[in-house]
C-alpha atoms as a PDB file:
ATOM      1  CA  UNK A   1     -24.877  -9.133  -6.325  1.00  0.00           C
ATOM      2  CA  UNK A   2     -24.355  -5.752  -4.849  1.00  0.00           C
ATOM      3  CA  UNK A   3     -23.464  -5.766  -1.578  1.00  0.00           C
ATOM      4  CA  UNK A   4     -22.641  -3.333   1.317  1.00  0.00           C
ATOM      5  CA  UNK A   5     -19.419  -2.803   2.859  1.00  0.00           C
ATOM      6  CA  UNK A   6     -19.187  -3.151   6.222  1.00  0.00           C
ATOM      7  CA  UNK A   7     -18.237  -0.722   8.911  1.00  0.00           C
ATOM      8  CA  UNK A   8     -14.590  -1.912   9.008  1.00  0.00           C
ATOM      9  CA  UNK A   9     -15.036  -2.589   4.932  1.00  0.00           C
ATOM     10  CA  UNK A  10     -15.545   1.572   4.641  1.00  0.00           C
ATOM     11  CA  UNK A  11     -12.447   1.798   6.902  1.00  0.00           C
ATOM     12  CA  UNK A  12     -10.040  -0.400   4.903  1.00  0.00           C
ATOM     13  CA  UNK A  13     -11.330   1.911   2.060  1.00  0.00           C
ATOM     14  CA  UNK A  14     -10.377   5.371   3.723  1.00  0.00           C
ATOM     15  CA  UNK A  15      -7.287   3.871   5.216  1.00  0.00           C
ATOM     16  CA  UNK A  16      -6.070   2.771   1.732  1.00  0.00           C
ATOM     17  CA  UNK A  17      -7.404   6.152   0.262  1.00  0.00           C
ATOM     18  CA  UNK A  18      -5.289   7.922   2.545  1.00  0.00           C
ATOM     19  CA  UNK A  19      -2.566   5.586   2.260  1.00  0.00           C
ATOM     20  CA  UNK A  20      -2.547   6.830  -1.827  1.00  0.00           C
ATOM     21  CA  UNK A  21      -2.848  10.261  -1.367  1.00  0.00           C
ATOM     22  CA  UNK A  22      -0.154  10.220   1.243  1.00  0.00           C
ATOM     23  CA  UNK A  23       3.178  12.043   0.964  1.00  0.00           C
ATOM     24  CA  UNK A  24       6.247  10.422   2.555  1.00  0.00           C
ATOM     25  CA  UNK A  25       7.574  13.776   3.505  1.00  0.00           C
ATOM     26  CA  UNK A  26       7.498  17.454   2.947  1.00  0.00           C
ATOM     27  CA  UNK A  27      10.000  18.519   0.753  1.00  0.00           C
ATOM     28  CA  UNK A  28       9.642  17.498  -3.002  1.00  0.00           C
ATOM     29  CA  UNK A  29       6.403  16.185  -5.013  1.00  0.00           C
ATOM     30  CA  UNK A  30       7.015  12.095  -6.307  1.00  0.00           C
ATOM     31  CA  UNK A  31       7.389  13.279  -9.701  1.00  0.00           C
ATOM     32  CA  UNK A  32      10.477  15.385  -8.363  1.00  0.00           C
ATOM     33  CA  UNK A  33      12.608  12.709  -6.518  1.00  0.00           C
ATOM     34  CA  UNK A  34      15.001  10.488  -8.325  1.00  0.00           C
ATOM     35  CA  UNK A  35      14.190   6.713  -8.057  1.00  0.00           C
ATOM     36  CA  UNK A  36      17.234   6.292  -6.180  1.00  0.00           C
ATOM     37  CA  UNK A  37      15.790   8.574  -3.455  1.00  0.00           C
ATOM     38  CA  UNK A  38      12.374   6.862  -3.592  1.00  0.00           C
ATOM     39  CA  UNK A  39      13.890   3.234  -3.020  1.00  0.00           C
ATOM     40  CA  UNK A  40      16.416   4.670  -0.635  1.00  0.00           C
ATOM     41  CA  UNK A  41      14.381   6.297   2.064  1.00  0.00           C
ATOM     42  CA  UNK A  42      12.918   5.277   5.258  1.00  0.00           C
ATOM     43  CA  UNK A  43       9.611   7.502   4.646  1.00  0.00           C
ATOM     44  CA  UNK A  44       8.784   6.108   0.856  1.00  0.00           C
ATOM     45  CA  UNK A  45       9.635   2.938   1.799  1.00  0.00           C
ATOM     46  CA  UNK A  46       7.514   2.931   4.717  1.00  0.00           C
ATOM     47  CA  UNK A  47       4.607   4.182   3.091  1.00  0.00           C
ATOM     48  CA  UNK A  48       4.762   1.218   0.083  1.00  0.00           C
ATOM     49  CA  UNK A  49       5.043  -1.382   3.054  1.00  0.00           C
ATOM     50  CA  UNK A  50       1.579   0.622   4.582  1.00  0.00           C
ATOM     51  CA  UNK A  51       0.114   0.737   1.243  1.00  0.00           C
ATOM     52  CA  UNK A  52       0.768  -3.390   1.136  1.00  0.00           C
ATOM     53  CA  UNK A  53      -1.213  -4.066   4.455  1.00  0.00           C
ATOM     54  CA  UNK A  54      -3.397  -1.934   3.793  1.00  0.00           C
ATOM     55  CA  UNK A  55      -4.243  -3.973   0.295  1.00  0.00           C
ATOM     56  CA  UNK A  56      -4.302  -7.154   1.962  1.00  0.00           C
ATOM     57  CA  UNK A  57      -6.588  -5.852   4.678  1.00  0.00           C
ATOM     58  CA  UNK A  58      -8.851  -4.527   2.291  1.00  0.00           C
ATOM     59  CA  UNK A  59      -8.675  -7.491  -0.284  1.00  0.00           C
ATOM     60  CA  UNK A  60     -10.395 -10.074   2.977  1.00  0.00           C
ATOM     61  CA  UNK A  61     -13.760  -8.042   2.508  1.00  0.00           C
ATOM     62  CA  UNK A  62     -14.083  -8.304  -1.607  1.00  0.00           C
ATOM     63  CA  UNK A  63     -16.201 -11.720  -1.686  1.00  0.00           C
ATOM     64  CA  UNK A  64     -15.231 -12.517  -5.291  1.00  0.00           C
ATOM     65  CA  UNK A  65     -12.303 -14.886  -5.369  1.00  0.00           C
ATOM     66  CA  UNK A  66      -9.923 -13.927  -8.178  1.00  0.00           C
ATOM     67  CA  UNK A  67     -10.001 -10.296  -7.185  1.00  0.00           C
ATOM     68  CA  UNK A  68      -9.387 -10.739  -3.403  1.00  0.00           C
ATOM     69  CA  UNK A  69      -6.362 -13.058  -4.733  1.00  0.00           C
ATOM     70  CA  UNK A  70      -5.218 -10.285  -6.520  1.00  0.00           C
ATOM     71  CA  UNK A  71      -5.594  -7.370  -3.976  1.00  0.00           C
ATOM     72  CA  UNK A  72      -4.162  -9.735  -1.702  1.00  0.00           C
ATOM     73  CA  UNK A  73      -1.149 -10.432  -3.831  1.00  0.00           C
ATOM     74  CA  UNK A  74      -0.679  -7.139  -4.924  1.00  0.00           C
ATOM     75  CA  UNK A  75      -0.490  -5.899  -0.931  1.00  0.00           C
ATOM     76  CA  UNK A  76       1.924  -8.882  -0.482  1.00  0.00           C
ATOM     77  CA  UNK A  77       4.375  -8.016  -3.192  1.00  0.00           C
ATOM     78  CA  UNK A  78       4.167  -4.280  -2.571  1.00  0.00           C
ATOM     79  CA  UNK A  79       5.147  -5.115   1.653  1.00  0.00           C
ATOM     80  CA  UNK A  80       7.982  -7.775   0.625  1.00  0.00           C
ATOM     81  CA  UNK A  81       9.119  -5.388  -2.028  1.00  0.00           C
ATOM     82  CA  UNK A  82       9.834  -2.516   1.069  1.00  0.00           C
ATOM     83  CA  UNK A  83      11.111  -5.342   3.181  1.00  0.00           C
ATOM     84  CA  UNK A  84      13.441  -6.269   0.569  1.00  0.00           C
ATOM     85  CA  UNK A  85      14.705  -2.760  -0.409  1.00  0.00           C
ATOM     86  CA  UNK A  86      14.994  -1.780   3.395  1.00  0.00           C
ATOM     87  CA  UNK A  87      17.151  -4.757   3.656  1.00  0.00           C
ATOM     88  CA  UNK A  88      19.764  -3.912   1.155  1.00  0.00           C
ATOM     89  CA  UNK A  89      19.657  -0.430   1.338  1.00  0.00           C
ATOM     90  CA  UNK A  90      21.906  -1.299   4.828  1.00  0.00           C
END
């Protein structure tokens, strides 16, 4: 069963690709922040809640069920998880 992505398929791909090899801002490597600075700011935060949508875009062109469920989960989780942070880091 091998299909072909679709136009917007590749997108979602290279969106999410990007998305990954993103850097929240110039300044320090992930390895070098402290988790309180990586669930504290505005630009890593921002970036998981990206890297959620971008997941649950992605996960509607995957046509076999339990692993669209699970990209689709895993982008849901991954944009409430920002939401929530964002809210209680105020």
């Amino acid at each position: 069963m091998n299909q072909r992505l679709s136009r917007l398929g590749w997108s979602v791909v290279c969106s999410l690709a990007a998305v990954a090899s993103a850097s929240a801002h110039p300044g320090h490597a992930l390895q070098d922040a402290s988790v309180m600075h990586l669930l504290t700011s505005a630009d890593h935060l921002a970036l998981l809640a990206l890297a959620g949508v971008a997941l649950w875009f992605g996960a509607r062109h995957v046509a076999a069920r339990w692993p669209r469920l699970a990209l689709q989960g895993l982008g849901v989780i991954a944009l409430l998880a920002a939401a929530i942070v964002w809210g209680l880091r105020g």
